[in-house]
Structures are given as structure tokens and as C-alpha cells.
C-alpha atoms as a PDB file:
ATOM      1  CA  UNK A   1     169.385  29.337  29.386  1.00  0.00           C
ATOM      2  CA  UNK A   2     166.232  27.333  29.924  1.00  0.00           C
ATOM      3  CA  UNK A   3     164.633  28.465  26.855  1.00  0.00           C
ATOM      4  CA  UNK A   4     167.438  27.422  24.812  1.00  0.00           C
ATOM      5  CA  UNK A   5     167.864  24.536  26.406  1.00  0.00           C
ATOM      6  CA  UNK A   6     164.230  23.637  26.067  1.00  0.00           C
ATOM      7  CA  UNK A   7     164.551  24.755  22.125  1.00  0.00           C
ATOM      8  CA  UNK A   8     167.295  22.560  21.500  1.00  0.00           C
ATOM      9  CA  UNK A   9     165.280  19.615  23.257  1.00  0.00           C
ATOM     10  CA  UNK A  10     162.761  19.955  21.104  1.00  0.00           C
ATOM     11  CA  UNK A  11     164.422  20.236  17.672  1.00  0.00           C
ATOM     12  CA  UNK A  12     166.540  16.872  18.776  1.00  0.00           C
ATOM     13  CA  UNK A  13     162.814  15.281  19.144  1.00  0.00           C
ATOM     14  CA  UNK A  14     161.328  16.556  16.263  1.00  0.00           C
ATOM     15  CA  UNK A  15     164.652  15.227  13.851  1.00  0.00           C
ATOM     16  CA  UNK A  16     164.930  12.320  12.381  1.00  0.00           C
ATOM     17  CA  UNK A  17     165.631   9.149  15.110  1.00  0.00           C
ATOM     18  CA  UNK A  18     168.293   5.956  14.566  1.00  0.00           C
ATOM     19  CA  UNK A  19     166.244   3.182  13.856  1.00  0.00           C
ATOM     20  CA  UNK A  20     165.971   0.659  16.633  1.00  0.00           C
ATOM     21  CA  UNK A  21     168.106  -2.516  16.421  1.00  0.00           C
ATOM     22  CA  UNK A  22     166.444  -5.324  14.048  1.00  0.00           C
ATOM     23  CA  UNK A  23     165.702  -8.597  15.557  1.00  0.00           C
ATOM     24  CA  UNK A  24     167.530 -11.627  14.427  1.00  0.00           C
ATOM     25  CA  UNK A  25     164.943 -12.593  11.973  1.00  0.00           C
ATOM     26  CA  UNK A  26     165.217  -9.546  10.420  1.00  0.00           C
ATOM     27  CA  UNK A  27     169.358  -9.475   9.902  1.00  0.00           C
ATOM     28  CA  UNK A  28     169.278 -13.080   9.003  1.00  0.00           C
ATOM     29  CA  UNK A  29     166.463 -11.629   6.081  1.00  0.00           C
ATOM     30  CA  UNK A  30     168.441  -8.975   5.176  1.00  0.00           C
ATOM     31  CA  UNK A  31     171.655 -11.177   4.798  1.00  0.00           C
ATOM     32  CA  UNK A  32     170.148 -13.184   2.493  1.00  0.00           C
ATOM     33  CA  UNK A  33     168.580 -10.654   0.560  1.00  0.00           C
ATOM     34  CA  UNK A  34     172.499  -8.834   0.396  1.00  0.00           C
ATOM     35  CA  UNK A  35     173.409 -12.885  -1.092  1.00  0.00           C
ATOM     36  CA  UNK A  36     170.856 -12.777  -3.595  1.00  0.00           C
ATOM     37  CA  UNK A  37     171.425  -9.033  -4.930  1.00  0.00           C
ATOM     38  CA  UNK A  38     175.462 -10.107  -4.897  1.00  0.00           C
ATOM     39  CA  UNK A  39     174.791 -13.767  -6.830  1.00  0.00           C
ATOM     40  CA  UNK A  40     172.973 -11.742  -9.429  1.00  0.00           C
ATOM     41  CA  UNK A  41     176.080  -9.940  -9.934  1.00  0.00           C
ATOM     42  CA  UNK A  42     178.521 -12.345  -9.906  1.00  0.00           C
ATOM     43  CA  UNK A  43     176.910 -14.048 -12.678  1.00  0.00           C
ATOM     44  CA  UNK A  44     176.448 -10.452 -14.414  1.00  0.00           C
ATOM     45  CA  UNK A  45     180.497 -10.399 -14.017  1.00  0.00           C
ATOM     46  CA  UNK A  46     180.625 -14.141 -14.882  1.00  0.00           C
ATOM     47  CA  UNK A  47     178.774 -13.092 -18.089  1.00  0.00           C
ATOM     48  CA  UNK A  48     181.599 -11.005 -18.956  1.00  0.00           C
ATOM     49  CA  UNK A  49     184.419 -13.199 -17.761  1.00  0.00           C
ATOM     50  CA  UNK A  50     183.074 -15.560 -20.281  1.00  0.00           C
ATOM     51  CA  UNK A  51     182.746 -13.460 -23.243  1.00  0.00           C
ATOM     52  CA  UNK A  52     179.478 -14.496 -23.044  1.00  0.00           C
ATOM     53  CA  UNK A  53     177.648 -12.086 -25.061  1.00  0.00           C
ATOM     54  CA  UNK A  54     180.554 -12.288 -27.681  1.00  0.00           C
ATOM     55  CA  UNK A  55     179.817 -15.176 -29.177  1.00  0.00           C
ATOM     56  CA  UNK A  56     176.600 -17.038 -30.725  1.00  0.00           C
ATOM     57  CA  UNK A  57     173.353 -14.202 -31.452  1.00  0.00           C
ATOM     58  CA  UNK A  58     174.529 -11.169 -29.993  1.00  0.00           C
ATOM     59  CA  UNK A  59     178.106 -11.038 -31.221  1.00  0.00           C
ATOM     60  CA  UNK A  60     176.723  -7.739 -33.068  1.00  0.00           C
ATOM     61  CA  UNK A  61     175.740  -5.858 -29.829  1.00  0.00           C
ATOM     62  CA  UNK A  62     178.214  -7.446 -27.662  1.00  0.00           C
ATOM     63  CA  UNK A  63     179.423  -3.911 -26.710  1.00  0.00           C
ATOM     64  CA  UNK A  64     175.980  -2.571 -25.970  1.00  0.00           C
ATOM     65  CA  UNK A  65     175.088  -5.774 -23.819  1.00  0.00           C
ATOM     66  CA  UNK A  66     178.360  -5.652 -22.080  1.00  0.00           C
ATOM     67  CA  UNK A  67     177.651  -1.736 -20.526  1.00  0.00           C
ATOM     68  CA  UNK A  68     173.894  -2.527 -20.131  1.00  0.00           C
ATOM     69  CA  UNK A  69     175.682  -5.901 -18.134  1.00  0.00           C
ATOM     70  CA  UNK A  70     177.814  -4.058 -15.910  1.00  0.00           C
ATOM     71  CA  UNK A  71     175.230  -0.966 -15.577  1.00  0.00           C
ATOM     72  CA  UNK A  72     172.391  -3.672 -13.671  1.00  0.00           C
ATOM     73  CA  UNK A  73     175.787  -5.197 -12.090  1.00  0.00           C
ATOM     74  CA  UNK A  74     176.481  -1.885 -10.443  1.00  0.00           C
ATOM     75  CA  UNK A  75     172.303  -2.209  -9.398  1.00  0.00           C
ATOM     76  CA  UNK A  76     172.815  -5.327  -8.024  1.00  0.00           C
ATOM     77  CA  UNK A  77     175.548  -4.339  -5.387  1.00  0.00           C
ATOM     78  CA  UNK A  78     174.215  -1.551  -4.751  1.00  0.00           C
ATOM     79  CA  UNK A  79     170.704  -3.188  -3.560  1.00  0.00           C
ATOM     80  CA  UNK A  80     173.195  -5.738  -1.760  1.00  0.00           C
ATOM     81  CA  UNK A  81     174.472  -2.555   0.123  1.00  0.00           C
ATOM     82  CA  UNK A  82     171.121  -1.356   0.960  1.00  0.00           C
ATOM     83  CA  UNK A  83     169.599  -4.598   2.410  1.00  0.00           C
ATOM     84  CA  UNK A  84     172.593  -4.958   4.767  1.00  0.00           C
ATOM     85  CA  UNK A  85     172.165  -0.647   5.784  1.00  0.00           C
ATOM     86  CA  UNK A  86     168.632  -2.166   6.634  1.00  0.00           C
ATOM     87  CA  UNK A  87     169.788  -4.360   9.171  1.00  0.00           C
ATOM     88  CA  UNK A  88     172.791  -2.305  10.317  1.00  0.00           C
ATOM     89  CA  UNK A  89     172.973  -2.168  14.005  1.00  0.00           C
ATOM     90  CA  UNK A  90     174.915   1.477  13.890  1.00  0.00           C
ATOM     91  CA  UNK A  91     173.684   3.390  11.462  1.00  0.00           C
ATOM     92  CA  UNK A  92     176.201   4.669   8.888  1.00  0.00           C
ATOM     93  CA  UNK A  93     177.224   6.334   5.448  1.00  0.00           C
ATOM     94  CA  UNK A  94     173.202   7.429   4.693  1.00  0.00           C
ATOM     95  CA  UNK A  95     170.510   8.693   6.985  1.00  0.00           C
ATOM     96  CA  UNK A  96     167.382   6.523   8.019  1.00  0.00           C
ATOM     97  CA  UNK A  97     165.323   8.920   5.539  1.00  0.00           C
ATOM     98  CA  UNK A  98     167.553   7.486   2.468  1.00  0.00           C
ATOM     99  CA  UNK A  99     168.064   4.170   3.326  1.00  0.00           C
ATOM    100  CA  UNK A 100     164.282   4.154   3.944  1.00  0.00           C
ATOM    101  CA  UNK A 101     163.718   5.670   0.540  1.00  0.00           C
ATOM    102  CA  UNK A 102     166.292   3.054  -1.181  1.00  0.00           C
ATOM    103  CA  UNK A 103     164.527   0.029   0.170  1.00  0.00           C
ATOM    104  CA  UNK A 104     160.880   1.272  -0.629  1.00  0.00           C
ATOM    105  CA  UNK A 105     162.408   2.005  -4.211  1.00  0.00           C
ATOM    106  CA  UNK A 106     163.890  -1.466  -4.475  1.00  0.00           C
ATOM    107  CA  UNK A 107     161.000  -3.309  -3.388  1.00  0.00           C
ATOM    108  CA  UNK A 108     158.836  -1.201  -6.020  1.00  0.00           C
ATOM    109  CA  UNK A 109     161.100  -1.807  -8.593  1.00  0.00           C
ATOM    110  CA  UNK A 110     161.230  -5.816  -8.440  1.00  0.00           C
ATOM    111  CA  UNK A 111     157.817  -5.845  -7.947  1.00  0.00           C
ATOM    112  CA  UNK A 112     157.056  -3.703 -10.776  1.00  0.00           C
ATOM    113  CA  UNK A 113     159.420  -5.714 -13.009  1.00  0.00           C
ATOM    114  CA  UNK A 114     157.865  -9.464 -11.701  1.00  0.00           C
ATOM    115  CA  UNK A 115     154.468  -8.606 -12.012  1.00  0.00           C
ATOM    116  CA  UNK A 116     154.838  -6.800 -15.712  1.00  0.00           C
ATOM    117  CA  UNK A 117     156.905  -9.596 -16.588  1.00  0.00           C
ATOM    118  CA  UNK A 118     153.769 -12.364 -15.175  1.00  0.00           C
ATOM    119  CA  UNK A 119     151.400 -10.170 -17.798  1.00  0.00           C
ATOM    120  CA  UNK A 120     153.668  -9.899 -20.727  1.00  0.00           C
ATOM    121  CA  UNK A 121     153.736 -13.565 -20.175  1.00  0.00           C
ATOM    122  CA  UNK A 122     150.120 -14.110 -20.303  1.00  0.00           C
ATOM    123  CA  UNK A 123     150.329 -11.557 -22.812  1.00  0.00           C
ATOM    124  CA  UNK A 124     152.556 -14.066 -24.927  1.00  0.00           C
ATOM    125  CA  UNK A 125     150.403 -17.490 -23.751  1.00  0.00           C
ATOM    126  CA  UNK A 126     147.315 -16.314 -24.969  1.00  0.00           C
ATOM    127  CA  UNK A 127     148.417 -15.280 -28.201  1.00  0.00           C
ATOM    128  CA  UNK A 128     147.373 -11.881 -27.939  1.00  0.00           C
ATOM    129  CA  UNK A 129     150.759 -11.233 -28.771  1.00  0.00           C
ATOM    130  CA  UNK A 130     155.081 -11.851 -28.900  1.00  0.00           C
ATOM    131  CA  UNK A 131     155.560 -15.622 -29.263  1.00  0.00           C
ATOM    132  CA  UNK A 132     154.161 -18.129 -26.393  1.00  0.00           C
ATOM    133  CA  UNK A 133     157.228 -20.835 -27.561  1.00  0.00           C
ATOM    134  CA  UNK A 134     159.816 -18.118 -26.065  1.00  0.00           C
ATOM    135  CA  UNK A 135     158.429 -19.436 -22.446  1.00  0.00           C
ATOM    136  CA  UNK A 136     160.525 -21.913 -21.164  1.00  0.00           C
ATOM    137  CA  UNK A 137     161.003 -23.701 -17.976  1.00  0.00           C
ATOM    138  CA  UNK A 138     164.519 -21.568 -17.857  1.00  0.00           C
ATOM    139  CA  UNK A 139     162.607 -18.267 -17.933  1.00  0.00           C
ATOM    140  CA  UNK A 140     160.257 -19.333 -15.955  1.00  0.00           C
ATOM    141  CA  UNK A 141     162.656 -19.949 -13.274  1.00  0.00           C
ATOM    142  CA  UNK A 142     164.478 -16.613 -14.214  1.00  0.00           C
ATOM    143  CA  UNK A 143     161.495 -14.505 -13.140  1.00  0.00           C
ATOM    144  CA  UNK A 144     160.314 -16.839  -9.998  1.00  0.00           C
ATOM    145  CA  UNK A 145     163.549 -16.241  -9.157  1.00  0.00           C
ATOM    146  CA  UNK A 146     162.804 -12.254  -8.084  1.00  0.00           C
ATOM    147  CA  UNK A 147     159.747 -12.744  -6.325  1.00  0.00           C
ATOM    148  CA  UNK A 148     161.757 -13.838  -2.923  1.00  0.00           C
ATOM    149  CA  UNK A 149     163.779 -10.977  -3.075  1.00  0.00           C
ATOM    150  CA  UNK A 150     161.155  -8.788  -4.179  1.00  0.00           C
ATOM    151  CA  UNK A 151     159.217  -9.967  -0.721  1.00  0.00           C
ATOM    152  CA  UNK A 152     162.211  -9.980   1.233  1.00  0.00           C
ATOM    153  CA  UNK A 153     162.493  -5.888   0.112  1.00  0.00           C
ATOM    154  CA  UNK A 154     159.272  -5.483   1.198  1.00  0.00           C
ATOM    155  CA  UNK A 155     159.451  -7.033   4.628  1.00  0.00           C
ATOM    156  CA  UNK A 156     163.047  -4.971   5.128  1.00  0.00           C
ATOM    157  CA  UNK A 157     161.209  -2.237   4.128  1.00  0.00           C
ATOM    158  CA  UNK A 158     158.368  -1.843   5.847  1.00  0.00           C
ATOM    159  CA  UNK A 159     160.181  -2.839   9.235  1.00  0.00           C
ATOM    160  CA  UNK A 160     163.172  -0.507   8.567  1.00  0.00           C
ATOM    161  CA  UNK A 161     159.785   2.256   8.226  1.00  0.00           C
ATOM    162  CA  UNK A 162     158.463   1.117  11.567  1.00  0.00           C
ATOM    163  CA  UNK A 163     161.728   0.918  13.315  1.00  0.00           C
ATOM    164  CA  UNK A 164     162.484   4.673  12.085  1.00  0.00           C
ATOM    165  CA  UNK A 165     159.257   6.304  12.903  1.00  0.00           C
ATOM    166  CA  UNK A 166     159.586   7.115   8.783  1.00  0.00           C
ATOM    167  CA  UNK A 167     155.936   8.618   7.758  1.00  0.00           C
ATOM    168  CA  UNK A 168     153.881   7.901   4.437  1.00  0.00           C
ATOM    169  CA  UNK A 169     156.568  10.472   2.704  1.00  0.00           C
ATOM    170  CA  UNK A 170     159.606   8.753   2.396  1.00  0.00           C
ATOM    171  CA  UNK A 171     157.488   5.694   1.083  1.00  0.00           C
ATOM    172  CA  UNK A 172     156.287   7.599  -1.670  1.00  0.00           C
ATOM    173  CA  UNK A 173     159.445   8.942  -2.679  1.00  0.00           C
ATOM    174  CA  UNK A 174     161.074   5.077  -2.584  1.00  0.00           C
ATOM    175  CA  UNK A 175     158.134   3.903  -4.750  1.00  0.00           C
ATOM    176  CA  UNK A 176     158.637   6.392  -7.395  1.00  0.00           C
ATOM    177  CA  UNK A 177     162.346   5.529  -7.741  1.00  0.00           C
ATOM    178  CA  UNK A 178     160.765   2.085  -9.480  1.00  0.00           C
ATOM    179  CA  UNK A 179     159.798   3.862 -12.602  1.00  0.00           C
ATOM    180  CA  UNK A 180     163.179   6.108 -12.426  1.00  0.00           C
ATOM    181  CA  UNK A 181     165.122   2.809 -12.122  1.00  0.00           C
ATOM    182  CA  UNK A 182     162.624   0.788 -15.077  1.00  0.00           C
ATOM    183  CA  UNK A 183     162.913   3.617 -17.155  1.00  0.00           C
ATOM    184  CA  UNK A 184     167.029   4.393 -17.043  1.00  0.00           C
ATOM    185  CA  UNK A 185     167.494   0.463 -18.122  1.00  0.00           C
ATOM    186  CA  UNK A 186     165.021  -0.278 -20.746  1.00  0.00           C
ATOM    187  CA  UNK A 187     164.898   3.144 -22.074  1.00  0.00           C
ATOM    188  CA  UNK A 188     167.210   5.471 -21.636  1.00  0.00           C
ATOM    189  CA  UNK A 189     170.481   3.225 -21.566  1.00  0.00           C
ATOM    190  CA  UNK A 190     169.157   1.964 -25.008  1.00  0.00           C
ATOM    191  CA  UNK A 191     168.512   5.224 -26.034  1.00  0.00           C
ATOM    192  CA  UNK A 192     171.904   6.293 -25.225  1.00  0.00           C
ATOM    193  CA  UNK A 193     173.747   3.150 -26.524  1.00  0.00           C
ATOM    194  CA  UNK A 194     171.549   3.454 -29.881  1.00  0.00           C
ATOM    195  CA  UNK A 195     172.703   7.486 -30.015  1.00  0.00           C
ATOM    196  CA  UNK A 196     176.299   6.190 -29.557  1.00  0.00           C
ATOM    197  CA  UNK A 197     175.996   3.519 -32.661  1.00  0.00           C
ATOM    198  CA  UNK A 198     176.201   0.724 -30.267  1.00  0.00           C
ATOM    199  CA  UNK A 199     172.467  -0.491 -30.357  1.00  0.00           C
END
């Protein structure tokens, strides 16, 4: 009896732990990362709402834009869902090794996206290449406009990893879902939507 008992002891140590409860900093951070993910996709379903891409330019892709539209939507609310699992006082739905893996891959993947969008634009302002009038002060604004939540990702996420006793592991694995995530919406989902005559 004691040597099972003393087994069973030790494989509850050795598996995974509940994160300790996040300060109030913390859940006031990862409220207002959940706003900014959810904003983003109201105005993706605004966009639709409004017809918006049937009209003016891209009235001849209007289908294509609309499921690439509500495909980052569906991104949007989910990273909305994530940033409040971060802060969740009773864990639930997804182990601390996922949601630990989630928020590692959604800080990589705004930060991927805001700093290769700062060099295309230097890119573009130098006139190494693309067009430097296609800068605005409204696209500038658009891609200021990720850096908060890319920080506020990578505050939630290194804090959830602290909280959970998560190792170097489930950081890697996060970080390589930026590239997975890149990929499936400039690439494949064109690919896809050019395959299906839409594109």
C-alpha cells in the first residue's frame, strides 16, 4: 500500500500543475487583449454586413475576400478566447500545456506579421521596391495598431509560462504555430480559393 501510494504521489507531482491565479494586472491585460482580438472581428463582420468588399475595386473577388474575411474573423475570436483562458481563475476546456502553446503561437504570429510588415514598408520607402505612395497615415495606423496586442500576448504569455511551471518546450511549439498560422492565410487559403476559381 505504501508503495503505491508513494507511486501515485509522485506521478501527481511530476504532471502537469493548474496555473496559479493571475494578479489583477494581469486579468485586467488579458481583458483588454480579449477587446481588441473581438473589435477586430466585429469590424471583420461589419465588413460583411456592409457588403463592403462588393462594391468599388474588389467587386470581382468579393467571394474570395468574403471567406478569407470570415476565415481571420474566426482567428480573431479565437485569440479573444485564448487571452481570457490566460487569465482564467479555474482552469477549463484546454490544459495549461495548450493554452500555453496558443498564447506563445499568438504572440509569434503578430509579431511576425508587425515586424515583416515595418520591413516591407521600408522595403516600399526606399524604393527598393512595391510603391512608397501606398503608405498612408491609415495604414500606418492599421499596423501600429497590432503592436499593443502583439505585447500584450507576450506579457500573457510569458506569465501564463511562469505561473504553469511550462518548460522551454511548449514555447517552441507556440512559436512555430506563427508560420503555420502566416502560411494558412496568405498562402494556402489563396491557393485554395484560386484552385476553386474564386481568386
Amino acid at each position: 500500500m505504501t508503495e503505491t501510494t508513494g507511486t501515485a504521489e509522485a506521478g501527481q507531482a511530476v504532471g502537469p500543475r493548474p496555473p496559479t491565479p493571475p494578479g489583477p494586472f494581469l486579468v485586467a491585460l488579458g481583458l483588454l487583449v480579449a477587446l481588441w482580438c473581438a473589435g477586430f472581428a466585429a469590424i471583420s463582420v461589419w465588413f460583411e454586413l456592409a457588403d463592403h468588399f462588393g462594391v468599388g475595386r474588389y467587386t470581382d473577388e468579393a467571394t474570395a475576400l468574403s471567406v478569407a474575411n470570415w476565415f481571420v474573423a474566426v482567428l480573431k475570436l479565437v485569440g479573444a478566447a485564448v487571452a481570457l483562458l490566460a487569465v482564467s481563475r479555474t482552469p477549463r476546456f484546454l490544459g495549461p500545456r495548450m493554452v500555453g502553446a496558443l498564447l506563445w503561437a499568438a504572440f509569434a504570429t503578430l509579431a511576425v506579421y508587425v515586424i515583416g510588415s515595418m520591413i516591407q514598408a521600408v522595403v516600399m520607402l526606399t524604393g527598393v521596391a512595391g510603391d512608397a505612395q501606398q503608405i498612408d497615415v491609415s495604414a500606418a495606423a492599421y499596423l501600429l495598431a497590432f503592436v499593443p496586442a502583439a505585447i500584450g500576448f507576450g506579457v500573457l504569455a510569458t506569465s501564463y509560462a511562469r505561473r504553469a511551471r511550462l518548460g522551454a518546450r511548449v514555447m517552441l511549439i507556440g512559436v512555430c504555430g506563427a508560420p503555420v498560422v502566416l502560411g494558412g492565410v496568405l498562402v494556402i487559403l489563396p491557393a485554395i480559393l484560386r484552385a476553386l476559381g474564386l481568386l
